[in-house]
PDB file of N, CA and C in Angstrom:
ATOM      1  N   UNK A   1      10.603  12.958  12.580  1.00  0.00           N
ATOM      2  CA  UNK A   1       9.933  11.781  13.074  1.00  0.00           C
ATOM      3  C   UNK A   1       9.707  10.808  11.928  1.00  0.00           C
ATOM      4  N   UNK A   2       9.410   9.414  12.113  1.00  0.00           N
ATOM      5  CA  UNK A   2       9.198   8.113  11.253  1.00  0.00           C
ATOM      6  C   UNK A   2       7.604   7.887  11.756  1.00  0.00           C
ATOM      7  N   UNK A   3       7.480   7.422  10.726  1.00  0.00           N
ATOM      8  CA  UNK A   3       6.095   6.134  11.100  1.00  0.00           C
ATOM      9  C   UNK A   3       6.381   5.234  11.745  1.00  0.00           C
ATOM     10  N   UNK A   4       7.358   4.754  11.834  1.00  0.00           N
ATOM     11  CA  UNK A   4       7.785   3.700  12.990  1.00  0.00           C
ATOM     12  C   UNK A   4       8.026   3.970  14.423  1.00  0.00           C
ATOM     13  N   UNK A   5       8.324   5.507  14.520  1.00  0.00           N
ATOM     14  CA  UNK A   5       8.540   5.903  15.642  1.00  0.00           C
ATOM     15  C   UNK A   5       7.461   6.150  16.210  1.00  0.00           C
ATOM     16  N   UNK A   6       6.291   6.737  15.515  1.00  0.00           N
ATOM     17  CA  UNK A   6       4.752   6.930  16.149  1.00  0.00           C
ATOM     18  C   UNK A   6       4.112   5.953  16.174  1.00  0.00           C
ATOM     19  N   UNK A   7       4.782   4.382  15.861  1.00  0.00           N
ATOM     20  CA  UNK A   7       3.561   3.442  15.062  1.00  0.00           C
ATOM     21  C   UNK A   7       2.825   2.935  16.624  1.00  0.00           C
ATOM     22  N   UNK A   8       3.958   2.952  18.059  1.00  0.00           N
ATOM     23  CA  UNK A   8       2.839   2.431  18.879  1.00  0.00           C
ATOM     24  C   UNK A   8       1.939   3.282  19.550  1.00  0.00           C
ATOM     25  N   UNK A   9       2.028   4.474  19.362  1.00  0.00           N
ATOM     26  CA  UNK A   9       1.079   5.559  19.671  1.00  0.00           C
ATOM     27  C   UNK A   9      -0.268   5.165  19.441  1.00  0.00           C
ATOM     28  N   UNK A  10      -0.082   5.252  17.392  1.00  0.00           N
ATOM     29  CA  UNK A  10      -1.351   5.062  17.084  1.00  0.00           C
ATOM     30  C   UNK A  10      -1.502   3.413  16.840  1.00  0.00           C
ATOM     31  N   UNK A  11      -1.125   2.250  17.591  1.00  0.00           N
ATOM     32  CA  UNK A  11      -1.907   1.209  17.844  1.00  0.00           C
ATOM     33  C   UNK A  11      -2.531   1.283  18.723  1.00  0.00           C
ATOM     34  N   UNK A  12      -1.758   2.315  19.946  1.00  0.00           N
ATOM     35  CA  UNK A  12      -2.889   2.591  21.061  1.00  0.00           C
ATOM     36  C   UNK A  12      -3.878   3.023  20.960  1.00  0.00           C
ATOM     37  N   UNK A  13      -3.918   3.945  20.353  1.00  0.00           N
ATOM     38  CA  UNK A  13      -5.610   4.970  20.135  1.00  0.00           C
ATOM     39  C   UNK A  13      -6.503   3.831  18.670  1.00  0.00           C
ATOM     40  N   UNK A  14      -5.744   3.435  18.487  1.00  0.00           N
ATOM     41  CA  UNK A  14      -6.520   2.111  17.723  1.00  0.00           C
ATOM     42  C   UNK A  14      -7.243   0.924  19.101  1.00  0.00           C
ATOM     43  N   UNK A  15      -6.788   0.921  19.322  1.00  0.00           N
ATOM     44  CA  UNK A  15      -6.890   0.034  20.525  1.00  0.00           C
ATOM     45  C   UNK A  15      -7.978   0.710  21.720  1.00  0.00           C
ATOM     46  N   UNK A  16      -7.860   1.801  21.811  1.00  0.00           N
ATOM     47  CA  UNK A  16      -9.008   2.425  22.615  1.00  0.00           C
ATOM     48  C   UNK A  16      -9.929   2.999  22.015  1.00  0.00           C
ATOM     49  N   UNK A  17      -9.948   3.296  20.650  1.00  0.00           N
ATOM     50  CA  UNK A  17     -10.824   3.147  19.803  1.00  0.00           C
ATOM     51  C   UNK A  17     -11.944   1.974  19.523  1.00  0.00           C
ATOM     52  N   UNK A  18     -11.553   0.973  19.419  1.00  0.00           N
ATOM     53  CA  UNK A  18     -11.885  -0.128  19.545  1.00  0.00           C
ATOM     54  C   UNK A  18     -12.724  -0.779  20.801  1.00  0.00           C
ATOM     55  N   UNK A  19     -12.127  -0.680  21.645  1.00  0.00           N
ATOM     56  CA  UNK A  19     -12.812  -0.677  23.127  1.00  0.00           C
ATOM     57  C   UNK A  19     -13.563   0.162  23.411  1.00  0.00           C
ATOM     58  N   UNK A  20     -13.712   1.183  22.847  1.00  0.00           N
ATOM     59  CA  UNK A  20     -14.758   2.529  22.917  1.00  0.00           C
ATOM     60  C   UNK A  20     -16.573   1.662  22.136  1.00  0.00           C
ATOM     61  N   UNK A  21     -15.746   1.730  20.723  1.00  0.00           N
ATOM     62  CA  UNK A  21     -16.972   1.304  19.581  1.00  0.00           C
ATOM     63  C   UNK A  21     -17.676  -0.511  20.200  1.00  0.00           C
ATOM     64  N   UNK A  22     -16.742  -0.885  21.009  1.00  0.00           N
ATOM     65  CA  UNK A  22     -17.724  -2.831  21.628  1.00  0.00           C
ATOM     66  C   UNK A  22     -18.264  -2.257  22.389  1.00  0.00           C
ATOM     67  N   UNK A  23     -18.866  -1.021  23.141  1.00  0.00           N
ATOM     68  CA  UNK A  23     -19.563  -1.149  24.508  1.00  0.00           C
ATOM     69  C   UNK A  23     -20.982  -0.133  23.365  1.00  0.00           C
ATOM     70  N   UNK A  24     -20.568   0.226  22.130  1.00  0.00           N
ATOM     71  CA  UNK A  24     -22.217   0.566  21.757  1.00  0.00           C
ATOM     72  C   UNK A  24     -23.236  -0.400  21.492  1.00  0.00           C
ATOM     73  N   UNK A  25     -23.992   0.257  21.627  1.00  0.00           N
ATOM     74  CA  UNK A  25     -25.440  -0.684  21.367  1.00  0.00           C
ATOM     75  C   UNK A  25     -26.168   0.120  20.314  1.00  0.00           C
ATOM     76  N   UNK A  26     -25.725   0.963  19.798  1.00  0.00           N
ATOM     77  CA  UNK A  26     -26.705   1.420  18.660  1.00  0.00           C
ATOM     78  C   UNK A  26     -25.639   1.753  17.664  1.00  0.00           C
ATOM     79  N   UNK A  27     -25.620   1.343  16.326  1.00  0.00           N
ATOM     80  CA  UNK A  27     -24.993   2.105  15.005  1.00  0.00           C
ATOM     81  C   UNK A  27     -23.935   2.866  15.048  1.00  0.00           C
ATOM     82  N   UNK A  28     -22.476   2.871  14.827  1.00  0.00           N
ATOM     83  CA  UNK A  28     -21.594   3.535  15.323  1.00  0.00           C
ATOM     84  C   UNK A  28     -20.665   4.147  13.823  1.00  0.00           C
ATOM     85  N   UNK A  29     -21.542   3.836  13.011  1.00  0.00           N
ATOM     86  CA  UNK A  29     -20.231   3.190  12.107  1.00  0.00           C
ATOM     87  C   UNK A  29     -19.672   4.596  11.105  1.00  0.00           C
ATOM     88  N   UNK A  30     -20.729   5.436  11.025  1.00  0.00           N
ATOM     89  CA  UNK A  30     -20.141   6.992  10.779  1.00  0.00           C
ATOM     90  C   UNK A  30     -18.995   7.470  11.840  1.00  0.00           C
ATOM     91  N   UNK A  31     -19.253   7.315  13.016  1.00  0.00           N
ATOM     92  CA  UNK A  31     -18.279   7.892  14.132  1.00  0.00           C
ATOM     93  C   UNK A  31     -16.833   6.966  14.485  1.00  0.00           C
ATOM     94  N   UNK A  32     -17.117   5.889  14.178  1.00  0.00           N
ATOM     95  CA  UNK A  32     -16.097   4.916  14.002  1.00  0.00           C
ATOM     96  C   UNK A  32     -15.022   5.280  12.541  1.00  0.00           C
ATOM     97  N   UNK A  33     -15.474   5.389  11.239  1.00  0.00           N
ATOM     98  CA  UNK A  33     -14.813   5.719  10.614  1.00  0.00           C
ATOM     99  C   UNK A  33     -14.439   7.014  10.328  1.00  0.00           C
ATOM    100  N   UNK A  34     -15.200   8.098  11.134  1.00  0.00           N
ATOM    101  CA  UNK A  34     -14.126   9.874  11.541  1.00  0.00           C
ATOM    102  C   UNK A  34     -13.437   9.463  12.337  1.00  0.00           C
ATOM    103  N   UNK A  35     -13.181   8.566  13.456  1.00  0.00           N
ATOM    104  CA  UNK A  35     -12.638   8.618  14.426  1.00  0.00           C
ATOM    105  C   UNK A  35     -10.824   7.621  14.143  1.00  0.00           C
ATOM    106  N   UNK A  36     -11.378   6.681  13.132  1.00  0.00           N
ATOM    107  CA  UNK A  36     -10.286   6.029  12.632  1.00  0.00           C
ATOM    108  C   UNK A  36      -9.779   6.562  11.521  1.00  0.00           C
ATOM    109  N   UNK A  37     -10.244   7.337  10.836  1.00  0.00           N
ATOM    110  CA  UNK A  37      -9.118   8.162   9.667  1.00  0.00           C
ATOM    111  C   UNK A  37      -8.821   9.409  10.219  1.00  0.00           C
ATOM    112  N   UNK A  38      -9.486   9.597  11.798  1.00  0.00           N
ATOM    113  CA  UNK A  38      -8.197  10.857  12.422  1.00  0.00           C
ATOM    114  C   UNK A  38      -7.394  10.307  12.606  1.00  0.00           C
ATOM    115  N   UNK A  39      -7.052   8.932  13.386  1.00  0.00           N
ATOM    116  CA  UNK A  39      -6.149   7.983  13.867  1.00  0.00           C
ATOM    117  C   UNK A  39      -4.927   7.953  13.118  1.00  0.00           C
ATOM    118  N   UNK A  40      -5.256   7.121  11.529  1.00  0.00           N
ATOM    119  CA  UNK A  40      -4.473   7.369  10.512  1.00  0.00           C
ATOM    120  C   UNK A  40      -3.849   8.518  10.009  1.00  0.00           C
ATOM    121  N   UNK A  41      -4.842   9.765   9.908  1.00  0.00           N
ATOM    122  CA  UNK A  41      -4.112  11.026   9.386  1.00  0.00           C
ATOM    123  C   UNK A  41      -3.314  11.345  10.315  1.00  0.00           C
ATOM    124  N   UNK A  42      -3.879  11.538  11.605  1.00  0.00           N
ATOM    125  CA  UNK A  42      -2.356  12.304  12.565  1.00  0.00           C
ATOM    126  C   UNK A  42      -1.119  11.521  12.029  1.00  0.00           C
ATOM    127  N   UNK A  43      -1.196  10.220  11.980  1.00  0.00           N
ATOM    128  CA  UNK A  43       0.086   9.556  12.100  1.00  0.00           C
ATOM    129  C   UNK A  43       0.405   9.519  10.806  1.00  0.00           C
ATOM    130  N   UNK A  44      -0.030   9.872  10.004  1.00  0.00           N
ATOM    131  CA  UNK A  44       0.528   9.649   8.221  1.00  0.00           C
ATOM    132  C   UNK A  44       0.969  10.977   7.716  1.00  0.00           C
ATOM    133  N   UNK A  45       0.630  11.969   8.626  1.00  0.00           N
ATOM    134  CA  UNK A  45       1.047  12.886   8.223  1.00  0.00           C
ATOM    135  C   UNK A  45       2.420  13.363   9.319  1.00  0.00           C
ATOM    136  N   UNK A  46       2.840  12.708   9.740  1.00  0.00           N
ATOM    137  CA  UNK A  46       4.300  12.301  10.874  1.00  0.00           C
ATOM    138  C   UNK A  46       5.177  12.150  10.004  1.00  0.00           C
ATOM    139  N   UNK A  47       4.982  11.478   8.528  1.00  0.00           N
ATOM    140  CA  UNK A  47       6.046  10.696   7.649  1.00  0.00           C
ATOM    141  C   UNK A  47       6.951  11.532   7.338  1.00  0.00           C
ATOM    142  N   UNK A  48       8.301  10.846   6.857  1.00  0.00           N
ATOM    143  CA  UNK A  48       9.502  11.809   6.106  1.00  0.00           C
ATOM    144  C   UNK A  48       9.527  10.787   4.834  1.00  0.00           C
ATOM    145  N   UNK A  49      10.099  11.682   4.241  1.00  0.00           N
ATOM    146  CA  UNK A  49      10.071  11.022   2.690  1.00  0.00           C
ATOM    147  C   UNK A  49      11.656  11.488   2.688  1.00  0.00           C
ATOM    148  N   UNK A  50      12.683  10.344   2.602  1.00  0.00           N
ATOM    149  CA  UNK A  50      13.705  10.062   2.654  1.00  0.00           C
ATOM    150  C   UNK A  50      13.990  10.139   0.930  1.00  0.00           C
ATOM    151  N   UNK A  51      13.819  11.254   0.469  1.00  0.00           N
ATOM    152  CA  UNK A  51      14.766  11.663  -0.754  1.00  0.00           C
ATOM    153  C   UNK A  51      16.097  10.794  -1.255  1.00  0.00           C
ATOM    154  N   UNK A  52      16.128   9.773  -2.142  1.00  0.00           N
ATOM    155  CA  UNK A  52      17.338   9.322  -2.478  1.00  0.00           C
ATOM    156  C   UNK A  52      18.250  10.105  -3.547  1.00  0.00           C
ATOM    157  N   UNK A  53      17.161   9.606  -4.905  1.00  0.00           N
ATOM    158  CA  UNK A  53      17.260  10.249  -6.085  1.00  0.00           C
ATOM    159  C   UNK A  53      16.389  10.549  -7.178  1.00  0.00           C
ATOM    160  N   UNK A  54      16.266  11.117  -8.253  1.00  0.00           N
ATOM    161  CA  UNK A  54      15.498  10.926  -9.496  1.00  0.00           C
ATOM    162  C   UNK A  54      14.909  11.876 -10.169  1.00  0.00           C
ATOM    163  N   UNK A  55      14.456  13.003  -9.468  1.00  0.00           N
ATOM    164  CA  UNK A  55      13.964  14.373 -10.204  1.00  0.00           C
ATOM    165  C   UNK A  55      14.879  15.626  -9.738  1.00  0.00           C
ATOM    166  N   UNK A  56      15.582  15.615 -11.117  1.00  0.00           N
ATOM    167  CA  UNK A  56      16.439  16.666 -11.141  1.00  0.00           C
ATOM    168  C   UNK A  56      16.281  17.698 -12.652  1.00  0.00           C
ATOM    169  N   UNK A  57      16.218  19.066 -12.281  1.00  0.00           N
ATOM    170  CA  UNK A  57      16.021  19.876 -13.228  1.00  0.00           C
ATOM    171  C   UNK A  57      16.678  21.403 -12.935  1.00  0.00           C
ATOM    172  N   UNK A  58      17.193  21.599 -12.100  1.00  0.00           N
ATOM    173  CA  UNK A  58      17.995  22.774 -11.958  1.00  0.00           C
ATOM    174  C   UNK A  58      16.876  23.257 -10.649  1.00  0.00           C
ATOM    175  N   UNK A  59      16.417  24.640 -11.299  1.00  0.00           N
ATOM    176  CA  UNK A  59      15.576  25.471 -10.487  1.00  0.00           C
ATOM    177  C   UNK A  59      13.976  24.999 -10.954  1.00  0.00           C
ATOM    178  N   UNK A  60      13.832  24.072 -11.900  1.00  0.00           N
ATOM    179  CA  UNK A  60      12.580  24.563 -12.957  1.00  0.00           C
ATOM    180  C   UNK A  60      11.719  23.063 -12.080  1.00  0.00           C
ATOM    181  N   UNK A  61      10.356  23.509 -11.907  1.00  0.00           N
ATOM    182  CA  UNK A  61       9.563  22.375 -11.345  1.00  0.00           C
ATOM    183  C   UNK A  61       9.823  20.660 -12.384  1.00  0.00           C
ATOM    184  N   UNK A  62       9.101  20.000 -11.523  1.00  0.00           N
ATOM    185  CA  UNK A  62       9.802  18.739 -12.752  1.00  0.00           C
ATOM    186  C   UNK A  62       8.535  17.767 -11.926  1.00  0.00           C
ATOM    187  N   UNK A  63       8.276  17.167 -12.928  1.00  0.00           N
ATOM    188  CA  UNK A  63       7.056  16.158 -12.826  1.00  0.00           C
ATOM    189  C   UNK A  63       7.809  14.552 -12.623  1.00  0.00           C
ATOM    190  N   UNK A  64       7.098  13.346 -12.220  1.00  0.00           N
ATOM    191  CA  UNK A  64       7.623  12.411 -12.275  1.00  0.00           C
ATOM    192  C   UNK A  64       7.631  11.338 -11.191  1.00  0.00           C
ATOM    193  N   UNK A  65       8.859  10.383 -11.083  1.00  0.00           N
ATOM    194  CA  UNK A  65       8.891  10.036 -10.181  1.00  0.00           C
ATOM    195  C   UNK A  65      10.428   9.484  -9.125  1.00  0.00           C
ATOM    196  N   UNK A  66      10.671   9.643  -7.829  1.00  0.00           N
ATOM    197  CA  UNK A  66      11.636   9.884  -7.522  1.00  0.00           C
ATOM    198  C   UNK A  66      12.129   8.737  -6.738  1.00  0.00           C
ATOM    199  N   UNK A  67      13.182   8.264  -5.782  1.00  0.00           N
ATOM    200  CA  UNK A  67      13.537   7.135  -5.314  1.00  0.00           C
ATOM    201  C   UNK A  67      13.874   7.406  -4.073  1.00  0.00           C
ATOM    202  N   UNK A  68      13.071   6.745  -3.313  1.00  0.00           N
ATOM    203  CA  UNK A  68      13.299   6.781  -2.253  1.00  0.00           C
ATOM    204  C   UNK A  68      12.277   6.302  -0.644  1.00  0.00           C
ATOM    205  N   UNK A  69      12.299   6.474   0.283  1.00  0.00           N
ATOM    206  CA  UNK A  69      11.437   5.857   1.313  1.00  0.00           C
ATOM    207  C   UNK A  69      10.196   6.619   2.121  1.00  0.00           C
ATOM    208  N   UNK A  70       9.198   6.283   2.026  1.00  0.00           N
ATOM    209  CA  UNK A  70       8.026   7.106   2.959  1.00  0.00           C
ATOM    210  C   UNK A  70       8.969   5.982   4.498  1.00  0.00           C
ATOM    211  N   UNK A  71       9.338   6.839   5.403  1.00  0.00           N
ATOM    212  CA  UNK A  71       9.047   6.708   6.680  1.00  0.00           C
ATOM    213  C   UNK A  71       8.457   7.509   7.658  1.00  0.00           C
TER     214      UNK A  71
END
């Protein structure tokens, strides 16, 4: 899967999120921000990291940085 492929999912639950938090009348704003960085994590953790090039070392771990795309 992409982030692009989930992206209108989570505009929806952004979106009913949203419409949830206008009908309070008292202080929301702890439950608003668990409720919007679940939003984000489900979907950020959907991503592929499209490996191009750049850390190469045989078998042996390798620090650094590599080229290529978060989708």
């Amino acid at each position: 899967m992409s982030l692009n492929s989930d992206k209108q999912e989570a505009i929806d639950k952004m979106k009913t999120l949203m419409a949830d938090m206008r009908t309070r009348t008292d202080n929301a704003d702890q439950e608003f921000a668990e409720r919007f960085f679940e939003i984000m994590f489900e979907w950020m953790i959907k991503a592929n990291i499209k490996y191009t090039t750049g850390l190469v070392a045989g078998a042996n771990p390798v620090t650094g940085s590599f080229t290529g795309n978060l989708e």
